[in-house]
PDB file of N, CA and C in Angstrom:
ATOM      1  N   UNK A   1       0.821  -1.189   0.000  1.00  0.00           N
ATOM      2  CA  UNK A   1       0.000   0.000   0.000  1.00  0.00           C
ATOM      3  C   UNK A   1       0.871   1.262   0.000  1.00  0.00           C
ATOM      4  N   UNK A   2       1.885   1.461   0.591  1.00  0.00           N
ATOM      5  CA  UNK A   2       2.914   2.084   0.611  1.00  0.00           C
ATOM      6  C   UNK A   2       3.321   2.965  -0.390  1.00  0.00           C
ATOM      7  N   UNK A   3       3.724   1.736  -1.436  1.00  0.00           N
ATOM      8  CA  UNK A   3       4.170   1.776  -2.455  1.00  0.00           C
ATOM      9  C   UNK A   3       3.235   2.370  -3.349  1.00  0.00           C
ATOM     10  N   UNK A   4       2.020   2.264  -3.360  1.00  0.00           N
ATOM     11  CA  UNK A   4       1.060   3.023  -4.490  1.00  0.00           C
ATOM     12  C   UNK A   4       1.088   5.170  -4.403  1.00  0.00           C
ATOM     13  N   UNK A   5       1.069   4.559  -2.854  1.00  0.00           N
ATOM     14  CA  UNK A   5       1.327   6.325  -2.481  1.00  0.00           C
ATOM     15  C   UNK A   5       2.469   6.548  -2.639  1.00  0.00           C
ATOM     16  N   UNK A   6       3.786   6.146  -2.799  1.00  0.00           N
ATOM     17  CA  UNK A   6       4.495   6.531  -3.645  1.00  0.00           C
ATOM     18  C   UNK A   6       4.835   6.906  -4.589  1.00  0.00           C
ATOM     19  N   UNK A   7       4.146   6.027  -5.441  1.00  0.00           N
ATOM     20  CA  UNK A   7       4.131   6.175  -6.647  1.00  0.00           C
ATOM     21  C   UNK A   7       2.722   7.620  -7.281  1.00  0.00           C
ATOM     22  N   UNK A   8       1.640   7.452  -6.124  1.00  0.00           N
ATOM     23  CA  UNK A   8       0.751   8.433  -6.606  1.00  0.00           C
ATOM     24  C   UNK A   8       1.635   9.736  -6.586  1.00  0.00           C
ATOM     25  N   UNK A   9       2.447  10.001  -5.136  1.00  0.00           N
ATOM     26  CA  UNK A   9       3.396  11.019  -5.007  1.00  0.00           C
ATOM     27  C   UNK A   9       4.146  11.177  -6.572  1.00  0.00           C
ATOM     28  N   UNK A  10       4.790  10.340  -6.640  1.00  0.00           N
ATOM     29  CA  UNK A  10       6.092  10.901  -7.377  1.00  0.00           C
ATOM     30  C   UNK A  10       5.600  11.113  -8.993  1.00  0.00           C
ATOM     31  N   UNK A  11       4.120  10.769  -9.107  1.00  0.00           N
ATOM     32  CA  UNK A  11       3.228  10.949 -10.461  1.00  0.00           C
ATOM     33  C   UNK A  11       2.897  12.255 -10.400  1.00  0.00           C
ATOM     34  N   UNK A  12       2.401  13.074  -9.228  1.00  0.00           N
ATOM     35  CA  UNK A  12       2.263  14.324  -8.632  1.00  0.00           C
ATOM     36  C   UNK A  12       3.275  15.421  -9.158  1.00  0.00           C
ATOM     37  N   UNK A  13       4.295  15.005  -8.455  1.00  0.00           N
ATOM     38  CA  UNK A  13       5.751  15.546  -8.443  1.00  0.00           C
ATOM     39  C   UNK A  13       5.940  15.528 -10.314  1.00  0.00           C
ATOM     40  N   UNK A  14       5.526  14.970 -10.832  1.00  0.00           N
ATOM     41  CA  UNK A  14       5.952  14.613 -12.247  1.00  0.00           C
ATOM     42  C   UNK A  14       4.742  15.668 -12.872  1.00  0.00           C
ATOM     43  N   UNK A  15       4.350  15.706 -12.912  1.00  0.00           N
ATOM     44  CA  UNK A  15       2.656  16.527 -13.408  1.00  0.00           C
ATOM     45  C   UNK A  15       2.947  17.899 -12.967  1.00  0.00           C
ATOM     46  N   UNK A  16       4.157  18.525 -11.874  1.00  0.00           N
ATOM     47  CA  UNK A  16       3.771  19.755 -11.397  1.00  0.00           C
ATOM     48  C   UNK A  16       4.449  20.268 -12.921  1.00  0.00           C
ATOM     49  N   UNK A  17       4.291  21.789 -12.265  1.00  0.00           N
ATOM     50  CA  UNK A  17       5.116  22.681 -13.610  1.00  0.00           C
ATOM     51  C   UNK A  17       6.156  22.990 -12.549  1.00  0.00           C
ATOM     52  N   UNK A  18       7.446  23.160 -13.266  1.00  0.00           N
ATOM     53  CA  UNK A  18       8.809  23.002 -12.294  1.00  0.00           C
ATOM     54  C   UNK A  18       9.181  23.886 -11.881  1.00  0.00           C
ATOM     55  N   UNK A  19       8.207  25.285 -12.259  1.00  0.00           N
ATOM     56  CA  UNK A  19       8.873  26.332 -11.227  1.00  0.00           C
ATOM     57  C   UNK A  19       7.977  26.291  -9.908  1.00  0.00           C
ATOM     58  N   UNK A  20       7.242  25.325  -9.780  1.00  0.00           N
ATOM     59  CA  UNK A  20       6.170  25.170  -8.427  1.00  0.00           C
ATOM     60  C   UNK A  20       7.243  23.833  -7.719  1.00  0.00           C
ATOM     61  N   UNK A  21       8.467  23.731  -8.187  1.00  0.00           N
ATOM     62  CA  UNK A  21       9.068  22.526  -7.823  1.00  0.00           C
ATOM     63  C   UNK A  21       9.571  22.776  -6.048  1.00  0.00           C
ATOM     64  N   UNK A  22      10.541  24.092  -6.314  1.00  0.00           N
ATOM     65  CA  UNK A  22      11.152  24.178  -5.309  1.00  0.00           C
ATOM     66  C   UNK A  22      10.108  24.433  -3.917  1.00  0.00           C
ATOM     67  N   UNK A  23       9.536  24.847  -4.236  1.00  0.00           N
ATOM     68  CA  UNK A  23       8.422  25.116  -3.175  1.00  0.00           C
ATOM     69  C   UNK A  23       7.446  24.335  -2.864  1.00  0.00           C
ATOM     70  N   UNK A  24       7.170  23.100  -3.746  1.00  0.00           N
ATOM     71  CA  UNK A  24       6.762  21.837  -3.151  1.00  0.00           C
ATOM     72  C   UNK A  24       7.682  21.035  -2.572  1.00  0.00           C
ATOM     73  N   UNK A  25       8.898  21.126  -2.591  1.00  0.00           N
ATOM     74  CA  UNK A  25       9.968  20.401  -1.845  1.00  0.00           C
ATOM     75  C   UNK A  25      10.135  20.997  -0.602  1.00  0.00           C
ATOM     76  N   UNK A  26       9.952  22.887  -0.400  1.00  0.00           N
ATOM     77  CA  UNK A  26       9.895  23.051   1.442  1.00  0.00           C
ATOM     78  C   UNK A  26       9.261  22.137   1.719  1.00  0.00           C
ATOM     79  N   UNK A  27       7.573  22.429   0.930  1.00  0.00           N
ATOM     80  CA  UNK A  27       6.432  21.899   1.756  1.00  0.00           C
ATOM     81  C   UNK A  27       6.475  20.366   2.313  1.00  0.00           C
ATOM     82  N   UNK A  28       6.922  19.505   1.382  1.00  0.00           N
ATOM     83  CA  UNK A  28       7.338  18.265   1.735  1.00  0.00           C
ATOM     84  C   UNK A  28       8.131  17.960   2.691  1.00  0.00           C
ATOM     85  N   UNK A  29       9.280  18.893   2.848  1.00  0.00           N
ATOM     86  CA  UNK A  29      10.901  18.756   3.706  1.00  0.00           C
ATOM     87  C   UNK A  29      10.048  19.259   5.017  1.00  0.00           C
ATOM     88  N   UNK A  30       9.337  20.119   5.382  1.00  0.00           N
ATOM     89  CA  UNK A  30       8.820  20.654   6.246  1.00  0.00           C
ATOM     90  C   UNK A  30       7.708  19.692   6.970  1.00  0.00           C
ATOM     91  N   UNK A  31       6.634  19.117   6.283  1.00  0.00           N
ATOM     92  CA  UNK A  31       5.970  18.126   6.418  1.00  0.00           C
ATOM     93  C   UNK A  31       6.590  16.906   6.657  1.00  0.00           C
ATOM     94  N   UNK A  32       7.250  16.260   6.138  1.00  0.00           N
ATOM     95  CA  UNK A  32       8.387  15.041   6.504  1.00  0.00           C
ATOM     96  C   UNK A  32       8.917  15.233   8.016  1.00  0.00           C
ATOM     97  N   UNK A  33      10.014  16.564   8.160  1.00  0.00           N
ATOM     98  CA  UNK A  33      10.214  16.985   9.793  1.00  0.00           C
ATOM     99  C   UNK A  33       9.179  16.957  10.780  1.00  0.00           C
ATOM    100  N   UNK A  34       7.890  17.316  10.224  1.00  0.00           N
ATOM    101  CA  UNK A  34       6.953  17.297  11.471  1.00  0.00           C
ATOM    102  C   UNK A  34       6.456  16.404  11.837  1.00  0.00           C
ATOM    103  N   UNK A  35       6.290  14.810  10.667  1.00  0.00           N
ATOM    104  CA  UNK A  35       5.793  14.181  10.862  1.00  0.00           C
ATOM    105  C   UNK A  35       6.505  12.791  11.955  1.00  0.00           C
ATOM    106  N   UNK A  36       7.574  12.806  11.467  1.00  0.00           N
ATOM    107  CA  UNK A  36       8.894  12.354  11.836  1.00  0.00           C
ATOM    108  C   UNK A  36       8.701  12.218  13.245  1.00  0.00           C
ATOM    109  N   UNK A  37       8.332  11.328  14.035  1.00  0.00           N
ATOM    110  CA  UNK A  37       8.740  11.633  15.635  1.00  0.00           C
ATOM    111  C   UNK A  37      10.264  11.793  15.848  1.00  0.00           C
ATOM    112  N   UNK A  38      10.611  12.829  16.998  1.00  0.00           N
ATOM    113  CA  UNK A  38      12.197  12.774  17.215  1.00  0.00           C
ATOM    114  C   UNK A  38      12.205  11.905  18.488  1.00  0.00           C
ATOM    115  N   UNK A  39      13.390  11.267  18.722  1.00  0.00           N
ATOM    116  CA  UNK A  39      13.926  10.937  20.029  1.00  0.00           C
ATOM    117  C   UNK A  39      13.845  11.875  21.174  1.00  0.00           C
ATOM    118  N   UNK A  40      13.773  11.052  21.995  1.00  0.00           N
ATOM    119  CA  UNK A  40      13.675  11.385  23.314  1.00  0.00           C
ATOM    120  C   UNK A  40      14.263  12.788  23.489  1.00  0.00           C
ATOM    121  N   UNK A  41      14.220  13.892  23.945  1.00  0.00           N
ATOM    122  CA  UNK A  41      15.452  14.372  24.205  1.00  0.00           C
ATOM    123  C   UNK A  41      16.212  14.033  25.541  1.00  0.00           C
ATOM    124  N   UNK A  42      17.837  14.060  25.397  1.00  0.00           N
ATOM    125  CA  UNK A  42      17.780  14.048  26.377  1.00  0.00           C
ATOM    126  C   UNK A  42      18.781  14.786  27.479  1.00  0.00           C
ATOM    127  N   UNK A  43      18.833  14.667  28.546  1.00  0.00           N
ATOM    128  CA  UNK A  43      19.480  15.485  29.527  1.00  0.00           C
ATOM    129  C   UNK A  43      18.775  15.296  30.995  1.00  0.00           C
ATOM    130  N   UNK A  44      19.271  16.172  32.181  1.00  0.00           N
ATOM    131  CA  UNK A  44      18.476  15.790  33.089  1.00  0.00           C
ATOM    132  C   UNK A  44      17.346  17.429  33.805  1.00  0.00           C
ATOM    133  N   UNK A  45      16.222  16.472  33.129  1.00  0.00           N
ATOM    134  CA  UNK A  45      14.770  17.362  33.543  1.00  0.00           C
ATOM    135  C   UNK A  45      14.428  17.729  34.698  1.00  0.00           C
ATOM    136  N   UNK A  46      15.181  17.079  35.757  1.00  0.00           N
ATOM    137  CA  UNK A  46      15.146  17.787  37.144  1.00  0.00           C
ATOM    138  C   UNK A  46      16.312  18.862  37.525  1.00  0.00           C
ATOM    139  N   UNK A  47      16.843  19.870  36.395  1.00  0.00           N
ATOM    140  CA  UNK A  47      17.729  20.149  36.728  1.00  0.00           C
ATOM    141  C   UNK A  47      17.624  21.790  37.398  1.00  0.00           C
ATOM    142  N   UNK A  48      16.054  21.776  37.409  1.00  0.00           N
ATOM    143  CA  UNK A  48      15.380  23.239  37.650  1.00  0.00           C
ATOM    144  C   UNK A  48      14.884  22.663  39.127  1.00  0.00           C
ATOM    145  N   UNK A  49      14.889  21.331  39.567  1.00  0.00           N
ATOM    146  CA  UNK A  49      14.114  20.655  40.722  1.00  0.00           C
ATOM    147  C   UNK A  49      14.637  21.833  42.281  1.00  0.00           C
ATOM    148  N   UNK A  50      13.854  22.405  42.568  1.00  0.00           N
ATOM    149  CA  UNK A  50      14.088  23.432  43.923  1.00  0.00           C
ATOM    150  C   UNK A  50      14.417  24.820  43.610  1.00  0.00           C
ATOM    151  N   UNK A  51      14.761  25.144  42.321  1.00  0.00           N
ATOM    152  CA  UNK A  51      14.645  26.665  42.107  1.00  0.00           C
ATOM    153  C   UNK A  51      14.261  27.629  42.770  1.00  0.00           C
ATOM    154  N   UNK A  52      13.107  27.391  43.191  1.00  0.00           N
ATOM    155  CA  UNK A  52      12.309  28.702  43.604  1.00  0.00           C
ATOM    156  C   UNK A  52      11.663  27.744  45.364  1.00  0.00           C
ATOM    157  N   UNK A  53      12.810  27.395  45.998  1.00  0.00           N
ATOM    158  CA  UNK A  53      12.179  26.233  47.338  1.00  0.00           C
ATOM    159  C   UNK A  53      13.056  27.538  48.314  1.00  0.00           C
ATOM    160  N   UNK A  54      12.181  28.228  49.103  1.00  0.00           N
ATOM    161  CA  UNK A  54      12.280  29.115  50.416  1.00  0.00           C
ATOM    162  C   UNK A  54      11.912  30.273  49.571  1.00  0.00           C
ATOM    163  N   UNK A  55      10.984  30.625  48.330  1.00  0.00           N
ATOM    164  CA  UNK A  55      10.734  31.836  47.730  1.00  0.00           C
ATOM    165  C   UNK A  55       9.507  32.067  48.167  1.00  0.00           C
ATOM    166  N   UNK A  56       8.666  33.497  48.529  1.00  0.00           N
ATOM    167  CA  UNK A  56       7.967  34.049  48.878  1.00  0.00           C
ATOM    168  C   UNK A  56       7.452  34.643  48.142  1.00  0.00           C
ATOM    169  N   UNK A  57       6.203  34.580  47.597  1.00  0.00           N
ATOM    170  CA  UNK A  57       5.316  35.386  46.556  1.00  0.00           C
ATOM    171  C   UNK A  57       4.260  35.892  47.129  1.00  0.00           C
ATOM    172  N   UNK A  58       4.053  37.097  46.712  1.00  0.00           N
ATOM    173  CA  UNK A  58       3.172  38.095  47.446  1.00  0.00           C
ATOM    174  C   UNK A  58       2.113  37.719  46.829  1.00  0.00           C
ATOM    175  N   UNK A  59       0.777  37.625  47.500  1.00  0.00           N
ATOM    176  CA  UNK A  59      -0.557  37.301  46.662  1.00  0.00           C
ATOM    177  C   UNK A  59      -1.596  38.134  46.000  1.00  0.00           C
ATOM    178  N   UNK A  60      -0.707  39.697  46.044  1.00  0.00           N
ATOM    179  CA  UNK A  60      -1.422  40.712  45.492  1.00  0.00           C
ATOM    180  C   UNK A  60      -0.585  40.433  44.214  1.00  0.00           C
ATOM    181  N   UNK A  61      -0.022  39.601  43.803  1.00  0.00           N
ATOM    182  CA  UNK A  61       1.243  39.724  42.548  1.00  0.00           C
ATOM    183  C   UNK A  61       0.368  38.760  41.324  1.00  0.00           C
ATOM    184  N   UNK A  62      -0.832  37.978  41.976  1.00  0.00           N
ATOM    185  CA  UNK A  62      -1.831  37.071  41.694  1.00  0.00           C
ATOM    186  C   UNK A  62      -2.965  37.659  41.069  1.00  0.00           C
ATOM    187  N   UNK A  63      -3.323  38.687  42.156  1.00  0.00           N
ATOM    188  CA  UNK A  63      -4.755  39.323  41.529  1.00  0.00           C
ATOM    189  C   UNK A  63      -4.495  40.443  40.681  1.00  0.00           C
ATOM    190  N   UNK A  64      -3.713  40.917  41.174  1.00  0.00           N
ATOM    191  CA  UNK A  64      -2.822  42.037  39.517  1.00  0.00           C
ATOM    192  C   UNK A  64      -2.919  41.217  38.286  1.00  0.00           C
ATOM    193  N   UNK A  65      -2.239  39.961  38.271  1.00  0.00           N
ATOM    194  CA  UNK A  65      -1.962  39.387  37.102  1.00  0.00           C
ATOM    195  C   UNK A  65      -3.390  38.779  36.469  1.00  0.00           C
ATOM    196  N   UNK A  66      -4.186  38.727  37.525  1.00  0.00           N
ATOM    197  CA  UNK A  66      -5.298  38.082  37.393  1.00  0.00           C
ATOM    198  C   UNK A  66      -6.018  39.301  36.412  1.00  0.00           C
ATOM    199  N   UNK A  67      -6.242  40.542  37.080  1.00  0.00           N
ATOM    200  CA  UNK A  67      -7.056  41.358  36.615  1.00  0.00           C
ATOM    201  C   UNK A  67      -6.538  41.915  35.077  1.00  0.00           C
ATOM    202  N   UNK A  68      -4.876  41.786  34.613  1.00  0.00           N
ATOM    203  CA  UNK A  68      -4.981  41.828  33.658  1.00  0.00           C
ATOM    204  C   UNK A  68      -4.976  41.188  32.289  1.00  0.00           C
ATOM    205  N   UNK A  69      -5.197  40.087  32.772  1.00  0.00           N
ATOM    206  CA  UNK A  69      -5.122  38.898  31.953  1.00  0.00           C
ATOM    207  C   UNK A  69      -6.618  38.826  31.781  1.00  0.00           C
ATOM    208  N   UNK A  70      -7.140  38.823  32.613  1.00  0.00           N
ATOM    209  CA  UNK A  70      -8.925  38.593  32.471  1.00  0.00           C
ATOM    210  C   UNK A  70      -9.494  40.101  32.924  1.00  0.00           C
ATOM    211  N   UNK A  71      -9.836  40.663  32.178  1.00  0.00           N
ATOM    212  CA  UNK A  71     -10.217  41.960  32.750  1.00  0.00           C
ATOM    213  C   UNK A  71     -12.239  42.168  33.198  1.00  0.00           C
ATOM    214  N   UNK A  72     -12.625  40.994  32.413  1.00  0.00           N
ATOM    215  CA  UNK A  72     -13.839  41.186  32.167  1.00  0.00           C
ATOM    216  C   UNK A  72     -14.441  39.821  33.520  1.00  0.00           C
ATOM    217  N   UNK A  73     -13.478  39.256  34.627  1.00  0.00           N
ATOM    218  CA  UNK A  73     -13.728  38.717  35.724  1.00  0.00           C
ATOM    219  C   UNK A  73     -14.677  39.746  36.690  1.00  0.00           C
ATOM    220  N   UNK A  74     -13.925  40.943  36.368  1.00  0.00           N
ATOM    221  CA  UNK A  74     -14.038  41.928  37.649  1.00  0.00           C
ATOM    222  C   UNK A  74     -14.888  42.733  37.602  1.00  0.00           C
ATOM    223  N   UNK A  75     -16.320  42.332  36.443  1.00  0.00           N
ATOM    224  CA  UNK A  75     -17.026  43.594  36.729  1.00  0.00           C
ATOM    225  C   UNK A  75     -18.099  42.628  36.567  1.00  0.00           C
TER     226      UNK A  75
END
């Protein structure tokens, strides 16, 4: 089955007019990358683990942010 969509592809690719070439090849190269799962990344993800451990946040720093992010909460 594979193989037919291949071949429907590269019948496609054959049928375009060739100055639409290069720019069906981003679209493809671009589409191919996204589709592509990548590997894992990797490194270590706890490396932010306690950052912000004995920090104090004021809770008026909350409803500020609150009121301007949502403005239409407050009336």
């Amino acid at each position: 089955m594979a193989l037919t969509y291949k071949q429907k592809l590269i019948k496609e690719i054959e049928e375009t007019p060739q100055e639409i070439i290069p720019k069906l090849y981003e679209v493809i190269h671009h589409l191919r990358n996204e589709l592509i799962q990548k590997g894992k990344m990797s490194g270590n993800r706890g490396s932010l683990k306690g950052i912000w451990k004995g920090s104090v946040v004021d809770e008026k720093l909350f409803s500020v942010a609150k009121t301007s992010l949502f403005p239409y909460e407050g009336k």
